[in-house]
Protein backbone atom coordinates (compact mmCIF):
# COMPACT_ATOMS: atom_id res chain seq x y z
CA UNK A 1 0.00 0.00 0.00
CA UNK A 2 1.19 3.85 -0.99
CA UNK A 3 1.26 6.55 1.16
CA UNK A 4 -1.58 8.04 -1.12
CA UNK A 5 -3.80 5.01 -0.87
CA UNK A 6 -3.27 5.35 2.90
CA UNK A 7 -4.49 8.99 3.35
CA UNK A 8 -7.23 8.23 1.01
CA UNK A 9 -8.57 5.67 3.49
CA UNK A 10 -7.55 7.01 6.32
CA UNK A 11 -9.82 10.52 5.33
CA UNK A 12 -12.59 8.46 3.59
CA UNK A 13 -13.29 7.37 7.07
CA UNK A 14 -12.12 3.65 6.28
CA UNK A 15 -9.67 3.45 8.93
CA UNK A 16 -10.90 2.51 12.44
CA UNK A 17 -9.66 5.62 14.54
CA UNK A 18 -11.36 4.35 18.29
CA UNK A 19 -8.23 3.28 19.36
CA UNK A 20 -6.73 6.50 19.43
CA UNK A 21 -9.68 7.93 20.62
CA UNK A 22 -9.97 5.98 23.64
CA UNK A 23 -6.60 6.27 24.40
CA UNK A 24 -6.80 10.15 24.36
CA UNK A 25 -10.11 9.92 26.90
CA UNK A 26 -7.87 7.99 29.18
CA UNK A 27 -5.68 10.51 29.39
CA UNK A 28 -8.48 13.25 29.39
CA UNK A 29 -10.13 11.57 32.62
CA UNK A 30 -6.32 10.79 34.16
CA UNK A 31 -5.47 14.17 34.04
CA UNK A 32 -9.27 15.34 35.52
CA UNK A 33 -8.76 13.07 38.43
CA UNK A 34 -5.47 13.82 39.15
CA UNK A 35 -5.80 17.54 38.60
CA UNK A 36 -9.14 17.14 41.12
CA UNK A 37 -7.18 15.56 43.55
CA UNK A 38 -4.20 17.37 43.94
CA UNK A 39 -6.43 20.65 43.86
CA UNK A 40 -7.89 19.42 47.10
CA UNK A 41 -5.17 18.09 48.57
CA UNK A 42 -3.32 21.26 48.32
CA UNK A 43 -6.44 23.02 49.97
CA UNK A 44 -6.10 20.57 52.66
CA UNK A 45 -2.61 21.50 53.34
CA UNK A 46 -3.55 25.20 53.47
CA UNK A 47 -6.47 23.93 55.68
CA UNK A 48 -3.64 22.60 57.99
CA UNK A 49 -1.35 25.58 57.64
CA UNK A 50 -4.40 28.12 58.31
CA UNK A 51 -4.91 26.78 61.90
CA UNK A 52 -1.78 26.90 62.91
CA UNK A 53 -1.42 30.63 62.03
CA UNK A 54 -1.62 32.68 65.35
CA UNK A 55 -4.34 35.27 64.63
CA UNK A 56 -3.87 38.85 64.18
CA UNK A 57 -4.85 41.54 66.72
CA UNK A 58 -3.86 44.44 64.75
CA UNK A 59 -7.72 45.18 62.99
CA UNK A 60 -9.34 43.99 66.90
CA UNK A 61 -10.69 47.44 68.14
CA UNK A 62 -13.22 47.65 71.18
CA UNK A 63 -15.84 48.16 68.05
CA UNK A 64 -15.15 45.28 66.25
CA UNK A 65 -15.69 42.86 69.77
CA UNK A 66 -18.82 44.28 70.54
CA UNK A 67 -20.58 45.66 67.65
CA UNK A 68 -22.66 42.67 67.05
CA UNK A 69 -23.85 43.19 70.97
């Protein structure tokens, strides 16, 4: 077979192109899980590093304590 047969087919819709196809979903769904879960393991981590922050007095006025009183 030529290389012009072969592009003939291949556009003409001859050739079976679901191999490639699943293969690229695979990697579409690998990269969506693993994207998912580091995204919430990093806010975990932040979670974690959040709490352990001591809090800031500098904005805590006597209005601000009791203005919900």
């Amino acid at each position: 077979m030529n290389i012009q047969a072969l592009i003939q087919r291949r556009f003409s819709g001859e050739l079976n192109n679901e191999a490639e196809y699943i293969e690229l979903l695979v990697q579409v769904f690998a990269v969506l899980i693993l994207g998912l879960l580091l995204w919430r393991l990093m806010a975990a981590f932040h979670k974690k590093k959040k709490a352990k922050r001591k809090p800031s007095t500098y904005f805590d006025t006597t209005f601000t304590k009791s203005w919900r009183k």
